[in-house]
PDB file of N, CA and C in Angstrom:
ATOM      1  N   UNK A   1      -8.323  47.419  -3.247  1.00  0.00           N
ATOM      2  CA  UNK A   1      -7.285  46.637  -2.651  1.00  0.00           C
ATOM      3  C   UNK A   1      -7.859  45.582  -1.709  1.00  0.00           C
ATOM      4  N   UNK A   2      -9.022  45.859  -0.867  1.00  0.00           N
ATOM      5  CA  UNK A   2     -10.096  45.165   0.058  1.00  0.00           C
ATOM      6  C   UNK A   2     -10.004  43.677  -0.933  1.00  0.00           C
ATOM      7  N   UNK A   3     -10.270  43.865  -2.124  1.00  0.00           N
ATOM      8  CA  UNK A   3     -11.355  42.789  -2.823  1.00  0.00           C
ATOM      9  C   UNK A   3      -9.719  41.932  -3.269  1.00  0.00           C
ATOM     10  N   UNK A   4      -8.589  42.397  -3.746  1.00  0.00           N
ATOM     11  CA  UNK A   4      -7.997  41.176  -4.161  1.00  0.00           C
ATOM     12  C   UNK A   4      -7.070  40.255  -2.378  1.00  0.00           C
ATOM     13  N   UNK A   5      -7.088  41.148  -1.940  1.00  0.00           N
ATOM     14  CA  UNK A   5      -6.777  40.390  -0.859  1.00  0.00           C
ATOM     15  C   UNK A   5      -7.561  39.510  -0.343  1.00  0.00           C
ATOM     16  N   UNK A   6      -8.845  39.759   0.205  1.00  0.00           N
ATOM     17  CA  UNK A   6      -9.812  38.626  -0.311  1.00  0.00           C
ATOM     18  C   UNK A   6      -9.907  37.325  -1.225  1.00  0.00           C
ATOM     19  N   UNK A   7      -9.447  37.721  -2.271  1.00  0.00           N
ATOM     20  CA  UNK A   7      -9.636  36.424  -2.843  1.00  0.00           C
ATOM     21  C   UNK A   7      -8.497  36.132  -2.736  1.00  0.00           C
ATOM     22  N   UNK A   8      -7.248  36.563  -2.556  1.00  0.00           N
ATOM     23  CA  UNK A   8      -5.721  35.625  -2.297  1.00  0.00           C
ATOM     24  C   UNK A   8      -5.795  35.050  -1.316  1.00  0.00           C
ATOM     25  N   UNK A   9      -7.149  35.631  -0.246  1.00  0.00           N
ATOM     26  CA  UNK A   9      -6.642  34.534   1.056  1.00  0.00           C
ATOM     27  C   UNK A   9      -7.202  33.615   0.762  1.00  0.00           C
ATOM     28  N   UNK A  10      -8.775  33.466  -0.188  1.00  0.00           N
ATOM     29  CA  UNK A  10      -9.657  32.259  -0.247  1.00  0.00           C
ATOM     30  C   UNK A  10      -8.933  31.486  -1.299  1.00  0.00           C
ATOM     31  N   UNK A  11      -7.756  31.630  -2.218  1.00  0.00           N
ATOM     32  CA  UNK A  11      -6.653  31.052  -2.621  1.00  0.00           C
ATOM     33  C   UNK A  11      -6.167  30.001  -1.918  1.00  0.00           C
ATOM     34  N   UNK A  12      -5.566  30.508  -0.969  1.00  0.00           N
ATOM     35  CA  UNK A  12      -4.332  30.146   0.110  1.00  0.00           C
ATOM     36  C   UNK A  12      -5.509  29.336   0.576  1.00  0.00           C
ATOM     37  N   UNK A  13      -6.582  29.450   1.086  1.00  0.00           N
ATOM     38  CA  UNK A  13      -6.833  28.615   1.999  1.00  0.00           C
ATOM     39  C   UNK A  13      -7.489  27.123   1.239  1.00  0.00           C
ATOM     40  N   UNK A  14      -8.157  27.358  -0.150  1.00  0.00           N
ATOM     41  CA  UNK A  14      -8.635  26.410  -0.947  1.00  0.00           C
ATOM     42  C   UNK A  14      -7.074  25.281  -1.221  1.00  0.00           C
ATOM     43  N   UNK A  15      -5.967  25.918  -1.166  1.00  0.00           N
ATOM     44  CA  UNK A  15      -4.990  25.744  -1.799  1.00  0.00           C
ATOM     45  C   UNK A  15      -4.782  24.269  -0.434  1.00  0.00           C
ATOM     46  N   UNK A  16      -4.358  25.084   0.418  1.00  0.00           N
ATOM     47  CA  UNK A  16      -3.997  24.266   1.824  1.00  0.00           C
ATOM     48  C   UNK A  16      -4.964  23.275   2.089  1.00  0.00           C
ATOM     49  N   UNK A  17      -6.341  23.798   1.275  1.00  0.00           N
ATOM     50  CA  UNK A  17      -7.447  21.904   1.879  1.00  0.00           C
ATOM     51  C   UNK A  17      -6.922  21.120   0.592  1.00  0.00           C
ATOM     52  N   UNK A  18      -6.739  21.194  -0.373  1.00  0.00           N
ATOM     53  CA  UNK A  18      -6.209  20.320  -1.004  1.00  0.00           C
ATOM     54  C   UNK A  18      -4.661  19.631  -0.757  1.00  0.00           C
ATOM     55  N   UNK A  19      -3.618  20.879  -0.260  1.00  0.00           N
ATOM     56  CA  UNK A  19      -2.802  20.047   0.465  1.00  0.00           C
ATOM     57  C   UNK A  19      -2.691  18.681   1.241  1.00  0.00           C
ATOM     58  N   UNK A  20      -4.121  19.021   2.265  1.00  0.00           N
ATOM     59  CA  UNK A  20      -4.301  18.250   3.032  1.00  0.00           C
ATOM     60  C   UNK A  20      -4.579  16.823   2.502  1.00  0.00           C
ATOM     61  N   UNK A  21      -5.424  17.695   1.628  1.00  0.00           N
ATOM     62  CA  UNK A  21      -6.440  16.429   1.360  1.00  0.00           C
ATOM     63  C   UNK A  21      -5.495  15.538   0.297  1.00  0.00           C
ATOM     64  N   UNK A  22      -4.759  15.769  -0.813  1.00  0.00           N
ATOM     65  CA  UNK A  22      -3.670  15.152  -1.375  1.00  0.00           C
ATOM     66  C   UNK A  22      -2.739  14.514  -0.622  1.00  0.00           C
ATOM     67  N   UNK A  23      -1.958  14.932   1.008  1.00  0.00           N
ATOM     68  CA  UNK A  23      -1.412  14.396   1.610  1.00  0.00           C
ATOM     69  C   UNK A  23      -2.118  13.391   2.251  1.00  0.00           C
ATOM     70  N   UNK A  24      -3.365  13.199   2.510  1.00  0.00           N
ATOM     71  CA  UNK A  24      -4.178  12.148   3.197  1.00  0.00           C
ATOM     72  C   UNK A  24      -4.375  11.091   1.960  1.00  0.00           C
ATOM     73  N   UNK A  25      -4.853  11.486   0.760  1.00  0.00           N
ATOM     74  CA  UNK A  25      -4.758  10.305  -0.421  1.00  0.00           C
ATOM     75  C   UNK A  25      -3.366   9.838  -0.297  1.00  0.00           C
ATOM     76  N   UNK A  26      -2.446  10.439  -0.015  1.00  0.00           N
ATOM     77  CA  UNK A  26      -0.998   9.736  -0.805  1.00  0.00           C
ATOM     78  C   UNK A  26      -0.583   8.901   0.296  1.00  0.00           C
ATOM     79  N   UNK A  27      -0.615   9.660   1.942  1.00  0.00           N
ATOM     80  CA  UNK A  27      -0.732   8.343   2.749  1.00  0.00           C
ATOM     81  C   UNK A  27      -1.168   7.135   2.376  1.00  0.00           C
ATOM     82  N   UNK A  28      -2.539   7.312   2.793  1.00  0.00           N
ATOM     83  CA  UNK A  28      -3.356   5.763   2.253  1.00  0.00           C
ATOM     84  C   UNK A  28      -3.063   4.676   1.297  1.00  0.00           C
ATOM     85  N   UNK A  29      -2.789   5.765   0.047  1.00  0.00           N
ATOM     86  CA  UNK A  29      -1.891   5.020  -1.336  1.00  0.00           C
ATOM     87  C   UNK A  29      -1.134   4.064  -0.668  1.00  0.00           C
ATOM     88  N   UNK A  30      -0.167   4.663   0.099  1.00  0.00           N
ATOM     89  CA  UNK A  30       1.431   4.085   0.277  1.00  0.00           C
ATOM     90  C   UNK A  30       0.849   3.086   1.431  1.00  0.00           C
ATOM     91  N   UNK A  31      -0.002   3.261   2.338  1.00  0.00           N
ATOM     92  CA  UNK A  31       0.333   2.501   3.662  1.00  0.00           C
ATOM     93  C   UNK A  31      -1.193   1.079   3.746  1.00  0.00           C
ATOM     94  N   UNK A  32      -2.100   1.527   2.950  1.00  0.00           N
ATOM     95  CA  UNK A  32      -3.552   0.675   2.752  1.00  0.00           C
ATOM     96  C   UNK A  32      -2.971  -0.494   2.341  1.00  0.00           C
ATOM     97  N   UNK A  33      -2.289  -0.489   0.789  1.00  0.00           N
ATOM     98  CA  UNK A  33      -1.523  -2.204   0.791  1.00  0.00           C
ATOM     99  C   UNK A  33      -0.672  -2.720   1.641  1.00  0.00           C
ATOM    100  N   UNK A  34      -0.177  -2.179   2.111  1.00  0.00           N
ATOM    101  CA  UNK A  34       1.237  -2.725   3.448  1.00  0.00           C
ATOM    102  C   UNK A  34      -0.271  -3.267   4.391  1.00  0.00           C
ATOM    103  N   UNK A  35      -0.953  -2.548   4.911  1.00  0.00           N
ATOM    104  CA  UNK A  35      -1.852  -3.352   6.170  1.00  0.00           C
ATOM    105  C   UNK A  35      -2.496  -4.090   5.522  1.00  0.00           C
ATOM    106  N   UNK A  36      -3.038  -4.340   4.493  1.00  0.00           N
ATOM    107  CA  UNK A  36      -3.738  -5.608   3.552  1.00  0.00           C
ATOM    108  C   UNK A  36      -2.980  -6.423   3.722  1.00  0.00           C
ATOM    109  N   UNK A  37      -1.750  -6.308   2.748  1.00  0.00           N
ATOM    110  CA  UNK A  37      -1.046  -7.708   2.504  1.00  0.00           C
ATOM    111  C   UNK A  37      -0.612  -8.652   4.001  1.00  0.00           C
ATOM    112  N   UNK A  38      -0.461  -7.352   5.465  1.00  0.00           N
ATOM    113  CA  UNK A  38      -0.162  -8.090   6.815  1.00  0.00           C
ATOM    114  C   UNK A  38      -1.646  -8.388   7.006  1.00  0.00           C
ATOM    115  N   UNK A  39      -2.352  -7.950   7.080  1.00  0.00           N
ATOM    116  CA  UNK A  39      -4.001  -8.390   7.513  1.00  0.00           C
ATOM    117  C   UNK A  39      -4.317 -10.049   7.038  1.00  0.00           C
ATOM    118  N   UNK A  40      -3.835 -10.124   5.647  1.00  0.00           N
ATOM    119  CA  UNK A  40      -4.792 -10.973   4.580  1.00  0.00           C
ATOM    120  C   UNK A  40      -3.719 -12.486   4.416  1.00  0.00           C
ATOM    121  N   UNK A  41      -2.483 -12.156   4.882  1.00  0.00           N
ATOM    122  CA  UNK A  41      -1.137 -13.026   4.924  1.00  0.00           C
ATOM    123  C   UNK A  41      -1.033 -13.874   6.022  1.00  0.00           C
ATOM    124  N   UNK A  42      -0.571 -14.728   5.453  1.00  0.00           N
ATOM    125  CA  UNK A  42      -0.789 -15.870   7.061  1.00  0.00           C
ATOM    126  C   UNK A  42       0.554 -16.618   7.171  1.00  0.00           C
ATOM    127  N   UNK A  43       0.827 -16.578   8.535  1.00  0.00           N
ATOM    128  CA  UNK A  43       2.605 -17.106   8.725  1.00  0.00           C
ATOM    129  C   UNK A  43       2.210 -18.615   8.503  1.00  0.00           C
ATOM    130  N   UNK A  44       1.506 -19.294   9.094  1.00  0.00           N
ATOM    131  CA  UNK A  44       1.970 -20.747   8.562  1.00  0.00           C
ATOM    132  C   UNK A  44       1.194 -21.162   7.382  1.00  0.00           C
ATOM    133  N   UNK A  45       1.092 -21.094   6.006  1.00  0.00           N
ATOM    134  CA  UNK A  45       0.968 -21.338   5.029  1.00  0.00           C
ATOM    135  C   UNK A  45       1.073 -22.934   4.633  1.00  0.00           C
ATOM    136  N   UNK A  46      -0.071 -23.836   4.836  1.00  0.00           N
ATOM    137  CA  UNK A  46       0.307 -24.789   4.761  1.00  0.00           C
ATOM    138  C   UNK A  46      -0.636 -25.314   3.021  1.00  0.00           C
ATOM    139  N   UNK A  47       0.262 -25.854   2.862  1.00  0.00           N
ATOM    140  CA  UNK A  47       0.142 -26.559   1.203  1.00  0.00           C
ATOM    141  C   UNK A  47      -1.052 -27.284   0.857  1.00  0.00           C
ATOM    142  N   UNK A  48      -2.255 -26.815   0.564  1.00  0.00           N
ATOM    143  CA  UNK A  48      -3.106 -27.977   0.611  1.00  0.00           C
ATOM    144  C   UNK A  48      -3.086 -28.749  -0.809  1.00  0.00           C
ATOM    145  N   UNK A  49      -2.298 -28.724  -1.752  1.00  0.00           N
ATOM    146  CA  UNK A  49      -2.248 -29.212  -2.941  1.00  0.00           C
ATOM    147  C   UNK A  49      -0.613 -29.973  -2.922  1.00  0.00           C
ATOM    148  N   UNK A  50      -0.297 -30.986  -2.427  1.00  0.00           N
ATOM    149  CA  UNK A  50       1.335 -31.336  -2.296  1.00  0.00           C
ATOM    150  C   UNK A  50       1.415 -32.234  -3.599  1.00  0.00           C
ATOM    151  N   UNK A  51       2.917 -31.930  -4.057  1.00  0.00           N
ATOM    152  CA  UNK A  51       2.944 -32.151  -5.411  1.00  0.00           C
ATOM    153  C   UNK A  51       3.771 -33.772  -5.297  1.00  0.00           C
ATOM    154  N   UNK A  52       3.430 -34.406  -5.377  1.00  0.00           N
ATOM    155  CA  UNK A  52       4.963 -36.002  -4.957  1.00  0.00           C
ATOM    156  C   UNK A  52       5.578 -35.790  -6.485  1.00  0.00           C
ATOM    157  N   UNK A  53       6.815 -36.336  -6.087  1.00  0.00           N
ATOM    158  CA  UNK A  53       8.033 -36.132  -7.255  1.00  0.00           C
ATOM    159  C   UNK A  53       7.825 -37.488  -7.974  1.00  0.00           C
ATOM    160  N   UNK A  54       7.605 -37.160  -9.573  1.00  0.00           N
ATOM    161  CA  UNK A  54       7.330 -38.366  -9.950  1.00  0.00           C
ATOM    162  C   UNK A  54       8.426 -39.277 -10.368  1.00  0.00           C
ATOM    163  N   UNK A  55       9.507 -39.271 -10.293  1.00  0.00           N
ATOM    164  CA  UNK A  55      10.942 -39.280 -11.098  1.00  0.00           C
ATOM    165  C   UNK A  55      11.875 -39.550  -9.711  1.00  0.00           C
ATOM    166  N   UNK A  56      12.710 -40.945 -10.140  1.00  0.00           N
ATOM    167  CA  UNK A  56      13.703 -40.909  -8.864  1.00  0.00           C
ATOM    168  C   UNK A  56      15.238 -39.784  -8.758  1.00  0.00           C
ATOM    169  N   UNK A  57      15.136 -39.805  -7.795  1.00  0.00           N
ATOM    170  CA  UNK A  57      16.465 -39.173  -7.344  1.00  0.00           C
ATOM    171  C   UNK A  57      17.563 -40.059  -7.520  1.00  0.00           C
ATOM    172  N   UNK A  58      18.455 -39.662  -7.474  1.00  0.00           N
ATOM    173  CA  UNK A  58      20.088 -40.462  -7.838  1.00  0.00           C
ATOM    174  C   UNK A  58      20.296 -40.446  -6.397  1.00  0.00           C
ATOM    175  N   UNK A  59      21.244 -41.234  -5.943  1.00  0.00           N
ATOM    176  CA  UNK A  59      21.352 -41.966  -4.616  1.00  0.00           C
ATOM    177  C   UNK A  59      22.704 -41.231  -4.588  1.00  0.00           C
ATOM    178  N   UNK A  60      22.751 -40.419  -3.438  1.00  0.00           N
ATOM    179  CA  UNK A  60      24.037 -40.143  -3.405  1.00  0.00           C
ATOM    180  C   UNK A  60      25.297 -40.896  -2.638  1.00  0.00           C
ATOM    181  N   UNK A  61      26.511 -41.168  -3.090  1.00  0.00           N
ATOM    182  CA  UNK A  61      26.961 -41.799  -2.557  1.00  0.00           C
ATOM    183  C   UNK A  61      28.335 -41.207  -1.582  1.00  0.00           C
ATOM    184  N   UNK A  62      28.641 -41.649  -0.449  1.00  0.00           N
ATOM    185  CA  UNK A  62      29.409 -41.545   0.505  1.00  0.00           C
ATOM    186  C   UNK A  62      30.763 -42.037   0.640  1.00  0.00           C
TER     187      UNK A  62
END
């Protein structure tokens, strides 16, 4: 009886580091791109390629 209790606890406890360790991958998963895309993203985004419209606009009238 000594010997299987033994190995049910080294079960349980192999069991629970992978818990961990699956809950620490699945964090990261979810939260590593969210701080990239704010890290790597820039609020004023300015255009260095501006396109001019080649074609007139219709004049609107009043």
């Amino acid at each position: 009886m000594n010997s299987s209790s033994q190995s049910a606890n080294s079960d349980t406890s192999g069991h629970r580091l992978a818990d961990i360790a699956g809950t620490i991958i699945a964090m990261l998963t979810l939260t590593l791109p969210l701080f990239a895309i704010a890290q790597f993203s820039s609020v004023n985004v300015e255009n260095s390629n501006p396109q001019t419209v080649t074609y007139k606009l219709p004049a609107t009238q009043k």
